[in-house]
Each structure stands twice: as C-alpha cells, then as structure tokens.
PDB file of N, CA and C in Angstrom:
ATOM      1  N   UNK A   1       4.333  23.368  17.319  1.00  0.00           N
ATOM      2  CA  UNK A   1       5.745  23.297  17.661  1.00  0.00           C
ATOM      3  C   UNK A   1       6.036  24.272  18.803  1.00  0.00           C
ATOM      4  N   UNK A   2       6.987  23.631  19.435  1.00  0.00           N
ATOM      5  CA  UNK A   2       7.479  24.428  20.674  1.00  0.00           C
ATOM      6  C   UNK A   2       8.381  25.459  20.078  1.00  0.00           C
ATOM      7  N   UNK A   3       8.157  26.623  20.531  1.00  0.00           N
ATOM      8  CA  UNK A   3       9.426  27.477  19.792  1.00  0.00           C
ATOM      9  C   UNK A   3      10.804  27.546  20.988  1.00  0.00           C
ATOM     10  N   UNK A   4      10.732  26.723  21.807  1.00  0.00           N
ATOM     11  CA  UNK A   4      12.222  26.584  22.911  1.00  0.00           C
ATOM     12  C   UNK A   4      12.727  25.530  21.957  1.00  0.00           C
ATOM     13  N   UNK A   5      11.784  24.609  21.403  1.00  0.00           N
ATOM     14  CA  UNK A   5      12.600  23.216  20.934  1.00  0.00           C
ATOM     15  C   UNK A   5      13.432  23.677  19.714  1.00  0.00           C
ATOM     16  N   UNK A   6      14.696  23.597  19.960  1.00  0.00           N
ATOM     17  CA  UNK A   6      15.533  24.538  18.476  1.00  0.00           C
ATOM     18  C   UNK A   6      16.849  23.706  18.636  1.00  0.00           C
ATOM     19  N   UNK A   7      17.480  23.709  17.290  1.00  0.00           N
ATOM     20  CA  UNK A   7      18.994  23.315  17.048  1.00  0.00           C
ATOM     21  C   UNK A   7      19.466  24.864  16.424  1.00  0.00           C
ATOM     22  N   UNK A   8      21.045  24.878  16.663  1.00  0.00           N
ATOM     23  CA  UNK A   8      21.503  25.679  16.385  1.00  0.00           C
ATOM     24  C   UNK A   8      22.543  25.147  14.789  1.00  0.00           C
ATOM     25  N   UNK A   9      22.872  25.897  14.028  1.00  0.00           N
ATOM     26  CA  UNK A   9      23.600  25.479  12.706  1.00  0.00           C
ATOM     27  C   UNK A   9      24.863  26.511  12.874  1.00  0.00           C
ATOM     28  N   UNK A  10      26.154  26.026  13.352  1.00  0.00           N
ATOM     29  CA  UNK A  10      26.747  26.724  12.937  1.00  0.00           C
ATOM     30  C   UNK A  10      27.654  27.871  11.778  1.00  0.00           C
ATOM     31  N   UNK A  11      28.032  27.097  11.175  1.00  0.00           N
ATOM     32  CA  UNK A  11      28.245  27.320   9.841  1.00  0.00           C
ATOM     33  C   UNK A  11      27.505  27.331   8.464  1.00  0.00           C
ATOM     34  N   UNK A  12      27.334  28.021   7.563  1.00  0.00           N
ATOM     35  CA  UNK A  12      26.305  27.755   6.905  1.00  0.00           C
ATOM     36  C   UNK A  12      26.449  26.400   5.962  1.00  0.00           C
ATOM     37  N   UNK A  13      27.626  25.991   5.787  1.00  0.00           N
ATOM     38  CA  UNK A  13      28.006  24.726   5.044  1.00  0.00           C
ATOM     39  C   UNK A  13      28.519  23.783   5.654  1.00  0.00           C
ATOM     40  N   UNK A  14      27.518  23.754   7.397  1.00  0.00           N
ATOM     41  CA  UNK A  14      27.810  22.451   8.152  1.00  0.00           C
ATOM     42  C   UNK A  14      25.950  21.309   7.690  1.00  0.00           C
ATOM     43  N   UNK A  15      26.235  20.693   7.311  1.00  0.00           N
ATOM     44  CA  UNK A  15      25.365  19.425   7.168  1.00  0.00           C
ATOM     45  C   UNK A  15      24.593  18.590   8.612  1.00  0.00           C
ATOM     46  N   UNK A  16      25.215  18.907   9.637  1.00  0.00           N
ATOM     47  CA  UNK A  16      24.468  19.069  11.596  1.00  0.00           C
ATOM     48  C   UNK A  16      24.560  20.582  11.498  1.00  0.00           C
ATOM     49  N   UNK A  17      23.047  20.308  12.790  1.00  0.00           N
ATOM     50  CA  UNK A  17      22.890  21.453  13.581  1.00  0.00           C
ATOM     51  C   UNK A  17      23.135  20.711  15.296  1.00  0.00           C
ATOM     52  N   UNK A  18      23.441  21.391  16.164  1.00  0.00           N
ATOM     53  CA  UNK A  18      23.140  21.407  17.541  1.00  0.00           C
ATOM     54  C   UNK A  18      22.073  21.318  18.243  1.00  0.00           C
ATOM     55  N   UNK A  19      21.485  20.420  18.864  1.00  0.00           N
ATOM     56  CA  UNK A  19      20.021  20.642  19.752  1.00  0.00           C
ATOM     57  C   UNK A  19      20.412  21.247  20.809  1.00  0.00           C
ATOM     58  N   UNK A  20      19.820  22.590  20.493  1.00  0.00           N
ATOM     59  CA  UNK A  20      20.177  23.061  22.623  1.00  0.00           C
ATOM     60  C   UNK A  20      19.207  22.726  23.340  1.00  0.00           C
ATOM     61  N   UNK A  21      18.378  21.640  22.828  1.00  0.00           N
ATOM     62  CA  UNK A  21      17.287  21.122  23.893  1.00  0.00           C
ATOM     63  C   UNK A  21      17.116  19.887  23.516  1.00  0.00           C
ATOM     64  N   UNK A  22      16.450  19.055  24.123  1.00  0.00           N
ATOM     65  CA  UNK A  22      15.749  17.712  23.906  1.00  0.00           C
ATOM     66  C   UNK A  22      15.005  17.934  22.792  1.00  0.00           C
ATOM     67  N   UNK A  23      15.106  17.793  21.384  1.00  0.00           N
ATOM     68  CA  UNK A  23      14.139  17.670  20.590  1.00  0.00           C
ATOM     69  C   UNK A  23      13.071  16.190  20.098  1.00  0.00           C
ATOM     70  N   UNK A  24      12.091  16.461  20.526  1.00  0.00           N
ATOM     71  CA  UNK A  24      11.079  15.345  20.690  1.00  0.00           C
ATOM     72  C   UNK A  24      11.001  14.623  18.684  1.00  0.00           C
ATOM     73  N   UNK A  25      10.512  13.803  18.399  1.00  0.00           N
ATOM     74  CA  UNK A  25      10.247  13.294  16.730  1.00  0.00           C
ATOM     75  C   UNK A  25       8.971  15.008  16.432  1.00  0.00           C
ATOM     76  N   UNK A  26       9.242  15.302  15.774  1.00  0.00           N
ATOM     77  CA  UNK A  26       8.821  16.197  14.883  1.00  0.00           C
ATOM     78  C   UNK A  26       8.906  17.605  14.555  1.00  0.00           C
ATOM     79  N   UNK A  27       8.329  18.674  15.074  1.00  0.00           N
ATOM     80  CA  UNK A  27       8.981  19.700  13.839  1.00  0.00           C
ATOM     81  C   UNK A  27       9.747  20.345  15.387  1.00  0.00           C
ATOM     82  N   UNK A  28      10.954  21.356  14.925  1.00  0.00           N
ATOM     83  CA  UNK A  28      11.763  21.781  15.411  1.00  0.00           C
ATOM     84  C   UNK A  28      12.388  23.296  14.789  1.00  0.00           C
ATOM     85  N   UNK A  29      12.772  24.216  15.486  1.00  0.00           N
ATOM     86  CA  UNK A  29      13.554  25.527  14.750  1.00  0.00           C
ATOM     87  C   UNK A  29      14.748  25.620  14.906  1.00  0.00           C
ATOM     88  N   UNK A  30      15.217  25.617  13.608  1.00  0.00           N
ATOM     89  CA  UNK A  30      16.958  25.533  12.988  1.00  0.00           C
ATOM     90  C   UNK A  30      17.314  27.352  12.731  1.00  0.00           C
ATOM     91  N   UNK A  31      18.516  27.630  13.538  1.00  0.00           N
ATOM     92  CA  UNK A  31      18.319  29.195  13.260  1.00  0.00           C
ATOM     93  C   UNK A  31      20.250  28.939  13.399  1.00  0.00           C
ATOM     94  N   UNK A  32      20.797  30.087  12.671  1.00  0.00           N
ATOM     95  CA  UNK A  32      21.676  30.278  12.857  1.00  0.00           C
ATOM     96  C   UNK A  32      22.214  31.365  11.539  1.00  0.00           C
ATOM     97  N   UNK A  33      23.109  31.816  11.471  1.00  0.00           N
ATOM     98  CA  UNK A  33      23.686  32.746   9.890  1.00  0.00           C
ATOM     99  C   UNK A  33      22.667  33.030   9.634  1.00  0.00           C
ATOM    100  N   UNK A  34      21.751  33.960  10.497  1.00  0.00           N
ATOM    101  CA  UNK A  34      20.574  34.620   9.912  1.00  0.00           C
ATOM    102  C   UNK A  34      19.544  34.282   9.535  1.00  0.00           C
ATOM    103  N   UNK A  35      19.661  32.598   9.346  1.00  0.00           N
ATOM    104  CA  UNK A  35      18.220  31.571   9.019  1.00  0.00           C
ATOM    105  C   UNK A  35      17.245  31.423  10.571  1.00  0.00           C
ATOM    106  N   UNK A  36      16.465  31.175   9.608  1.00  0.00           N
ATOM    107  CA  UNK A  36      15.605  30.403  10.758  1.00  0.00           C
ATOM    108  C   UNK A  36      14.580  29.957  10.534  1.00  0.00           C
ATOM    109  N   UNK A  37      14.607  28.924  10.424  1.00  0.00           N
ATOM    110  CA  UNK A  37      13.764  27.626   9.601  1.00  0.00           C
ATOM    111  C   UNK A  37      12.780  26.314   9.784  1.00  0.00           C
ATOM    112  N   UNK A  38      11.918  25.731   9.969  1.00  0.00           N
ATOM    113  CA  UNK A  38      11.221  24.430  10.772  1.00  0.00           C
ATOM    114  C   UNK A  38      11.919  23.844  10.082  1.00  0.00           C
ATOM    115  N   UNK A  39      12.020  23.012  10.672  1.00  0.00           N
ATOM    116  CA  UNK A  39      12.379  21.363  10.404  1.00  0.00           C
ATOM    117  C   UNK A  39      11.936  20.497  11.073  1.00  0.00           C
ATOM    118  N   UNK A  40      12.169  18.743  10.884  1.00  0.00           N
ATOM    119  CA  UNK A  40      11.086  17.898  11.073  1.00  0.00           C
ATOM    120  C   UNK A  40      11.946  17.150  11.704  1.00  0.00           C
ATOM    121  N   UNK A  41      12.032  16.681  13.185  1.00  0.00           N
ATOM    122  CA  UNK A  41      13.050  15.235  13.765  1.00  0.00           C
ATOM    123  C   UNK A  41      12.296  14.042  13.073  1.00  0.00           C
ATOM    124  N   UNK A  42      13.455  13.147  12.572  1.00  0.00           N
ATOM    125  CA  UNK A  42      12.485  11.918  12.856  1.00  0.00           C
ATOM    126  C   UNK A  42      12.678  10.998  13.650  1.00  0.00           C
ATOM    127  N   UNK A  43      13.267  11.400  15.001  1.00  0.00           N
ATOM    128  CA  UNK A  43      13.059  10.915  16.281  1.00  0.00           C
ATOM    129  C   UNK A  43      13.734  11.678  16.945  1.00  0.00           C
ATOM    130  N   UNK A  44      13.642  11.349  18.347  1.00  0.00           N
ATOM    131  CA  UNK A  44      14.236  12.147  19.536  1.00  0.00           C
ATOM    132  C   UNK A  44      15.280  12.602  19.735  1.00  0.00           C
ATOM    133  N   UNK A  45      15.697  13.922  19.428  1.00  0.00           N
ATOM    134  CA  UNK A  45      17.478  14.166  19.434  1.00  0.00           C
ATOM    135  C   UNK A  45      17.777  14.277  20.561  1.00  0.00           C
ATOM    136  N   UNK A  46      18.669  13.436  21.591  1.00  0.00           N
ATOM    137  CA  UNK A  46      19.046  14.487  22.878  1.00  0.00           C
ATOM    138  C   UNK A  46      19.718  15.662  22.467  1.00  0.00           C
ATOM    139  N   UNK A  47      19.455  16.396  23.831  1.00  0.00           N
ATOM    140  CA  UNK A  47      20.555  17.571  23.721  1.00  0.00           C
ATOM    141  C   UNK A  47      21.324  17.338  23.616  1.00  0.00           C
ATOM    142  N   UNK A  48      22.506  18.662  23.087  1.00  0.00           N
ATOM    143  CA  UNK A  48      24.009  18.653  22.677  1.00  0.00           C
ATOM    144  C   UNK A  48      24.219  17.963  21.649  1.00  0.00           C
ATOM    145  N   UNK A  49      23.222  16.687  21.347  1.00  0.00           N
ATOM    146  CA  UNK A  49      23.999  15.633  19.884  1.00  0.00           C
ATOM    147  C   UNK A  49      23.507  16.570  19.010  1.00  0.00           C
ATOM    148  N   UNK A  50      23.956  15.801  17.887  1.00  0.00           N
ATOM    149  CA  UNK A  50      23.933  16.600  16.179  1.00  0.00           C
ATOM    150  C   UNK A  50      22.654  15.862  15.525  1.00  0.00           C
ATOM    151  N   UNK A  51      22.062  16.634  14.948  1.00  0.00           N
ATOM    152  CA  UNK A  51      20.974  16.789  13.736  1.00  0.00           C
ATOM    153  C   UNK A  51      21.211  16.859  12.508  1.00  0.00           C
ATOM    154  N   UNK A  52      20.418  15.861  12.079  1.00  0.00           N
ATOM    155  CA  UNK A  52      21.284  16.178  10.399  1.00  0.00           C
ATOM    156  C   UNK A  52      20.402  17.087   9.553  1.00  0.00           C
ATOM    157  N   UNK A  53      21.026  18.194   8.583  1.00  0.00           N
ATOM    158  CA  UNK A  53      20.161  19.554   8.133  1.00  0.00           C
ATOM    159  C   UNK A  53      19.636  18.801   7.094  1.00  0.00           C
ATOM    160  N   UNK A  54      20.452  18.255   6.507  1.00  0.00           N
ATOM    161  CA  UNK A  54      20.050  17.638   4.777  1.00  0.00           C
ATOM    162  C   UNK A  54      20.941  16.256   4.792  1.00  0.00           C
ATOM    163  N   UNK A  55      20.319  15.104   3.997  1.00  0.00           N
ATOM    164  CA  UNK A  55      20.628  13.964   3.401  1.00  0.00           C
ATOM    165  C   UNK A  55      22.277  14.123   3.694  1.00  0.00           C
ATOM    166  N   UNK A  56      22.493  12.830   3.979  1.00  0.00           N
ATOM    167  CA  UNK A  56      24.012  13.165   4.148  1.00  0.00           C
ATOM    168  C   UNK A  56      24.329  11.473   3.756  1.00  0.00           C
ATOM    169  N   UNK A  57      25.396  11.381   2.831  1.00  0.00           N
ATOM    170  CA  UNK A  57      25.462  10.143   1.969  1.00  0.00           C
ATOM    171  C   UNK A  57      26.705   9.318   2.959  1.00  0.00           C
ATOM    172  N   UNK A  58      26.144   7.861   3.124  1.00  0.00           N
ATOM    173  CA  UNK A  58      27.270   6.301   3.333  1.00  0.00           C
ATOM    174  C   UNK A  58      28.443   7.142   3.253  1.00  0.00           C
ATOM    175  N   UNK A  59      29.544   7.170   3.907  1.00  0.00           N
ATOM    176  CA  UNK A  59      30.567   7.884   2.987  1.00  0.00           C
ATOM    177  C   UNK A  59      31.053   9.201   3.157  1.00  0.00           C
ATOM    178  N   UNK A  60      30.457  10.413   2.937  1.00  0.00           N
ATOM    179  CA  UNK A  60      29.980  11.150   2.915  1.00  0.00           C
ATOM    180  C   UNK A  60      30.639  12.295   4.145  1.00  0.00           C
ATOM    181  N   UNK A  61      31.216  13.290   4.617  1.00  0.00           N
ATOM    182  CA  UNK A  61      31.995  13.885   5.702  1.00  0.00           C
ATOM    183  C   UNK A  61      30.700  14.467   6.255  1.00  0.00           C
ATOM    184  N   UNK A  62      30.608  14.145   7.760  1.00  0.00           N
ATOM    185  CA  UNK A  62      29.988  15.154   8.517  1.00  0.00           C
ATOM    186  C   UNK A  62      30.253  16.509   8.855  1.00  0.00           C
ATOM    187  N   UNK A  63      29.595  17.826   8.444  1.00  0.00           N
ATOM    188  CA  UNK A  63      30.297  18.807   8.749  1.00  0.00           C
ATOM    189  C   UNK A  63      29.962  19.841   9.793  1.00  0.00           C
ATOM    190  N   UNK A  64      30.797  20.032  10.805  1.00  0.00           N
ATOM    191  CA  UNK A  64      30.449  21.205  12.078  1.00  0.00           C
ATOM    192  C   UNK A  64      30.951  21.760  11.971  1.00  0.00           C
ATOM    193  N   UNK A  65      30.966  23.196  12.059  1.00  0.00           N
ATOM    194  CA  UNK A  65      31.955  24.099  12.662  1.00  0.00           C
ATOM    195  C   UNK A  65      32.258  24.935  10.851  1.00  0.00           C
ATOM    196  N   UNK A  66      32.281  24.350   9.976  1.00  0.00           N
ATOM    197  CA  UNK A  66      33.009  24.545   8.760  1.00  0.00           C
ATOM    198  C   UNK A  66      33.709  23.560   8.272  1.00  0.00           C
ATOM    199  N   UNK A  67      34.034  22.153   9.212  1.00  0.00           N
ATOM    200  CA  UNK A  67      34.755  21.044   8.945  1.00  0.00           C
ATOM    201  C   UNK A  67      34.074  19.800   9.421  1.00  0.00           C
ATOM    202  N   UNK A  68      35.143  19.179   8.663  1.00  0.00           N
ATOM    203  CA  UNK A  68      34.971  17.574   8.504  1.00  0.00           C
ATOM    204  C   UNK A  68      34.730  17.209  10.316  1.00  0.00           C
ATOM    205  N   UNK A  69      34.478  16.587  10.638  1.00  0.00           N
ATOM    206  CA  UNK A  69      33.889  15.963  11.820  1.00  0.00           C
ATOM    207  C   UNK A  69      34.255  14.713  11.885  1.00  0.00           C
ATOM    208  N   UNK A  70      34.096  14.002  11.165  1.00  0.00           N
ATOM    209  CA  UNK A  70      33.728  12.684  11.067  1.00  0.00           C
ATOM    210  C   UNK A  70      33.330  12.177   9.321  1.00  0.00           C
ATOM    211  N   UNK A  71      32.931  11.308   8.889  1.00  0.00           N
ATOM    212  CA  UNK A  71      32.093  10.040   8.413  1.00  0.00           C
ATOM    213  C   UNK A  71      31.044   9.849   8.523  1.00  0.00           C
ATOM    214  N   UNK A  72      29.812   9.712   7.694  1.00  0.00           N
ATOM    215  CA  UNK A  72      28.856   9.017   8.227  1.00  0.00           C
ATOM    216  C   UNK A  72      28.747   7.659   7.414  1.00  0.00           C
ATOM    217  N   UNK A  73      29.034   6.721   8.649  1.00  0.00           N
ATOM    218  CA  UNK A  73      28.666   5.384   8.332  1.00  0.00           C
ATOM    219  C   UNK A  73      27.453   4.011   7.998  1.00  0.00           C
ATOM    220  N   UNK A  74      26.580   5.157   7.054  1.00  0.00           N
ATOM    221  CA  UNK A  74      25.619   4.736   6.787  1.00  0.00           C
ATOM    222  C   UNK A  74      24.740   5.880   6.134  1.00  0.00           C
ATOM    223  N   UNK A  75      23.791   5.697   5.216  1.00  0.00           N
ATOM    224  CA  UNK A  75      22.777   7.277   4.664  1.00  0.00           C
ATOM    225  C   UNK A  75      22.521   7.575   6.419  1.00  0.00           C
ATOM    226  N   UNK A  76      21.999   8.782   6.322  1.00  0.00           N
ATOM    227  CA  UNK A  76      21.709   9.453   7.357  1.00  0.00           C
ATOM    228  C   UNK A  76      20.761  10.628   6.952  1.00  0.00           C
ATOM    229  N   UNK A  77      19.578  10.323   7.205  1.00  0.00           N
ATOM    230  CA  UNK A  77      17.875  10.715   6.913  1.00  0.00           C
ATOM    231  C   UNK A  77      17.898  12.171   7.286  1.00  0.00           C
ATOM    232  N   UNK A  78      17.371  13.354   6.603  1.00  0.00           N
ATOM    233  CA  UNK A  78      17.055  14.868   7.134  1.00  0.00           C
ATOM    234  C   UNK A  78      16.398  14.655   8.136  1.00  0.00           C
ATOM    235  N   UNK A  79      16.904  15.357   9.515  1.00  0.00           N
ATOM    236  CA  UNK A  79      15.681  15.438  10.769  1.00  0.00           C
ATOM    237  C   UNK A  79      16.582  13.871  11.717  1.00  0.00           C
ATOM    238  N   UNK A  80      17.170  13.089  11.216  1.00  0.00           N
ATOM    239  CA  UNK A  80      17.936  12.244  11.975  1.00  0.00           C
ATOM    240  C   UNK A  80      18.730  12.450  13.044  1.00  0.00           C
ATOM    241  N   UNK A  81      19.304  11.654  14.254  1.00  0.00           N
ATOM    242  CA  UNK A  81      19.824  11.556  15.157  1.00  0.00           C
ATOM    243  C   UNK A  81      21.723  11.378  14.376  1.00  0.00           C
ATOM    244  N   UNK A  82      21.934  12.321  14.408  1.00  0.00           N
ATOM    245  CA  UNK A  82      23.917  11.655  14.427  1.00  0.00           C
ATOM    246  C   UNK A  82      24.863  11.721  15.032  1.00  0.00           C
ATOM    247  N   UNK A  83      24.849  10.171  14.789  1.00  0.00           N
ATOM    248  CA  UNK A  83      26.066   9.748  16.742  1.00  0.00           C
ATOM    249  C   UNK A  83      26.940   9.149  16.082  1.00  0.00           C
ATOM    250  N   UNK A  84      27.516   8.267  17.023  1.00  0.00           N
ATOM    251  CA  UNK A  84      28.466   7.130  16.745  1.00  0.00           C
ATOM    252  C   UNK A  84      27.557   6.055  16.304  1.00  0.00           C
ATOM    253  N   UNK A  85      26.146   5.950  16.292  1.00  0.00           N
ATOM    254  CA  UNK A  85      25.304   4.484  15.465  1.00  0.00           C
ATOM    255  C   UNK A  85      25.520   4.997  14.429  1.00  0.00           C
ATOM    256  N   UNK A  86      25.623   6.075  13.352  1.00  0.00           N
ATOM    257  CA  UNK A  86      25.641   6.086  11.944  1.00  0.00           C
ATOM    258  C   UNK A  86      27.102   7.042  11.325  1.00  0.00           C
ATOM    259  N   UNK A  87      28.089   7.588  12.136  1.00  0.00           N
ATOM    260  CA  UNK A  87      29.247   8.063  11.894  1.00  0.00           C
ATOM    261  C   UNK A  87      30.137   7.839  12.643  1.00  0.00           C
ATOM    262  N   UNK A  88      31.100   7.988  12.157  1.00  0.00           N
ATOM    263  CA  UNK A  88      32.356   7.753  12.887  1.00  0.00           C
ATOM    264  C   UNK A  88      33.522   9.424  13.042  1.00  0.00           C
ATOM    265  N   UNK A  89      34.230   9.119  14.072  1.00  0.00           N
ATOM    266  CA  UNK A  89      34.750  10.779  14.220  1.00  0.00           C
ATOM    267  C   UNK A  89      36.677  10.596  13.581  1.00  0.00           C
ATOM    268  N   UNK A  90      36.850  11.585  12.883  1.00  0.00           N
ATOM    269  CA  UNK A  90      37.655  11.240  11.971  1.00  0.00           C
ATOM    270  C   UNK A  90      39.229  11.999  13.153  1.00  0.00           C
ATOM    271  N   UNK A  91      38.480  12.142  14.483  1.00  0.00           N
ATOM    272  CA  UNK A  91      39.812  12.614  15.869  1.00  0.00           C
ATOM    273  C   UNK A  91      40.060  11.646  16.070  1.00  0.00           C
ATOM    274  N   UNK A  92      38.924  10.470  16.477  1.00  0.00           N
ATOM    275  CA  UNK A  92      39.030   9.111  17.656  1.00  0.00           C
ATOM    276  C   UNK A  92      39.104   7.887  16.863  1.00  0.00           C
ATOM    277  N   UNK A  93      39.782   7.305  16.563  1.00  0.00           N
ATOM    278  CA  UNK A  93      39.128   6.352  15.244  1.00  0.00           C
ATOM    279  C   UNK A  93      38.888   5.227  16.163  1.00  0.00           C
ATOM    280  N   UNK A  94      38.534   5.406  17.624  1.00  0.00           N
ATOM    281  CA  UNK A  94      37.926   3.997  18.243  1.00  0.00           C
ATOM    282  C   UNK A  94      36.323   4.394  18.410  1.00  0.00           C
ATOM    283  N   UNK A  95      36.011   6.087  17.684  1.00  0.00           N
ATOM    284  CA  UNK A  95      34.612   6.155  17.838  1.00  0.00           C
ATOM    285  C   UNK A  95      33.917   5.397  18.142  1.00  0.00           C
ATOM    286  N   UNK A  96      33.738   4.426  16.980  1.00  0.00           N
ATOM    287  CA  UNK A  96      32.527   3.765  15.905  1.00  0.00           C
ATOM    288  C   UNK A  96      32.488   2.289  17.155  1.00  0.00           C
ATOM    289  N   UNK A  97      33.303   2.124  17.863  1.00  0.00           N
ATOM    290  CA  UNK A  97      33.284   1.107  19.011  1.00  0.00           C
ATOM    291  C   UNK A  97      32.768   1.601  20.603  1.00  0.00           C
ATOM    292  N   UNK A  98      32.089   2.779  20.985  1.00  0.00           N
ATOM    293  CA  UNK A  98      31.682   3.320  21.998  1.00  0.00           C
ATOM    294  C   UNK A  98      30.468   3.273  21.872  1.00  0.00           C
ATOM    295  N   UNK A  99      29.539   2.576  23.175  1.00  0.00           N
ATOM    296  CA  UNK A  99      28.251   3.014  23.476  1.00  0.00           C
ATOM    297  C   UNK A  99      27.563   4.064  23.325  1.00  0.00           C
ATOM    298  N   UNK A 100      26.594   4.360  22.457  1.00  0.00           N
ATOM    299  CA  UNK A 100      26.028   5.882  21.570  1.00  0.00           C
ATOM    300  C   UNK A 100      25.354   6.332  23.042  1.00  0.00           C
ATOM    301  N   UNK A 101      25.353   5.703  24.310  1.00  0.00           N
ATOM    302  CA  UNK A 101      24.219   6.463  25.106  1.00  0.00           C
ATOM    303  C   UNK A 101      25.191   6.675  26.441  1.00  0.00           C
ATOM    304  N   UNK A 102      26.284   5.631  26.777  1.00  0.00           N
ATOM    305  CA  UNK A 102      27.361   6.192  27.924  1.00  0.00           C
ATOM    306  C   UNK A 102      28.385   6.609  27.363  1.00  0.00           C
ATOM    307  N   UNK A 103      29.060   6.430  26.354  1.00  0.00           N
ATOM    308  CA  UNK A 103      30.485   6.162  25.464  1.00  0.00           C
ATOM    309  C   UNK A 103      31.263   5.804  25.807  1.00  0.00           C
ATOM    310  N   UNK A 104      31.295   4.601  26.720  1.00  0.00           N
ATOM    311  CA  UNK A 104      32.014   3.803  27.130  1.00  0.00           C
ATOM    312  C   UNK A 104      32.685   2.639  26.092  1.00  0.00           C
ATOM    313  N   UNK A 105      33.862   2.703  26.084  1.00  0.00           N
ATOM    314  CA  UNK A 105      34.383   1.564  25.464  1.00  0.00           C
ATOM    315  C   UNK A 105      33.915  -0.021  25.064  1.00  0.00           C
ATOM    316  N   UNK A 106      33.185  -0.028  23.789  1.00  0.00           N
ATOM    317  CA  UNK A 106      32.929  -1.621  24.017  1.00  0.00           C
ATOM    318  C   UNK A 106      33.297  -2.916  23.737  1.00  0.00           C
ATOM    319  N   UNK A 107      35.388  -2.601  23.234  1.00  0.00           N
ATOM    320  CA  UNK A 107      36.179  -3.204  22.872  1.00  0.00           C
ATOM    321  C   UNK A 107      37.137  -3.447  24.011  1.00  0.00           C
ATOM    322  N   UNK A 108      36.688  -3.295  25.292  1.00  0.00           N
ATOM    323  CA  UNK A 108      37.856  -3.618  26.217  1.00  0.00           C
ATOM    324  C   UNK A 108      36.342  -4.535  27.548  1.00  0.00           C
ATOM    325  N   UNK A 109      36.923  -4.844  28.471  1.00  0.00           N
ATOM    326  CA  UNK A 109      36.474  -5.502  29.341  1.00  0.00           C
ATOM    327  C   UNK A 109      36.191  -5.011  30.566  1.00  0.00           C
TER     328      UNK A 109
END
C-alpha cells in the first residue's frame, strides 16, 4: 500500500471518509480523531468523493461531518464508491437524477 493513498474521516460517527487522493481498488489509510487504520477499496474512489467506512443499509442516512448527508439508495459495500449511483443528498432532491461523473442534469434537455 501506498501510504499517500489515504481518506480522511471526519467525525468519528460519520459512516464516509474523504479520499484526498485517487484511491486505486484495494488497501488504503483511513486516519482521522486519532485513528489510523487500512482499509480495503473495492474499486476506484476518485478524489474528493466519499468512501464508505462500514456497511451502510438501503435506507439507511449517510453521515459526514456529524450529519445526515443524504440516503443511501441501495446497500452500500465497506471500501465502496458513494455518489449519486447509490445515495441520494437529502439538500438537492434532484440528486439521484445527475450524471455521477459530470453532474449534469439528466432530466432536462
């Protein structure tokens, strides 16, 4: 493992961490509130998106910061990618309709 390749966790009872880098599919360092921990992608996080720390249920509130975020709209795997393909953001409620890679609108023309 690369030790640059790292997500950051803000809060200790946020469920994402932050990639401050491109994290490639496999192991990665989660540090934040004094942790600092491997963990495993199971695929490519870009930077800036969210990582999921632990199992996060259909249903289920995404949490950053100390808060709700969003939804996740679908299970969402430890070491997973979380965007708008598996949550929705509980600010924008046209989230869940934006391109996960430009976020461009894909309900208008």
């Amino acid at each position: 493992m690369n030790q640059k390749t790292r997500a950051f966790r803000i809060a200790p009872q946020d469920n994402v961490a932050t990639a401050l880098t491109v994290i490639p599919k496999g192991a990665f360092l989660l540090f934040g509130e004094g942790e600092e921990v491997t963990m495993e992608a199971g695929e490519e996080i870009p930077r800036g998106h969210k990582v999921a720390v632990r199992f996060i249920k259909k249903g289920e509130a995404v949490i950053k910061y100390g808060v709700s975020i969003g939804e996740a709209t679908e299970d969402i795997r430890t070491g997973q990618w979380v965007h708008l393909h598996c949550m929705k953001s509980c600010y924008d409620e046209r989230s869940s309709g934006l391109d996960i890679h430009t976020g461009a609108a894909a309900d208008i023309s």
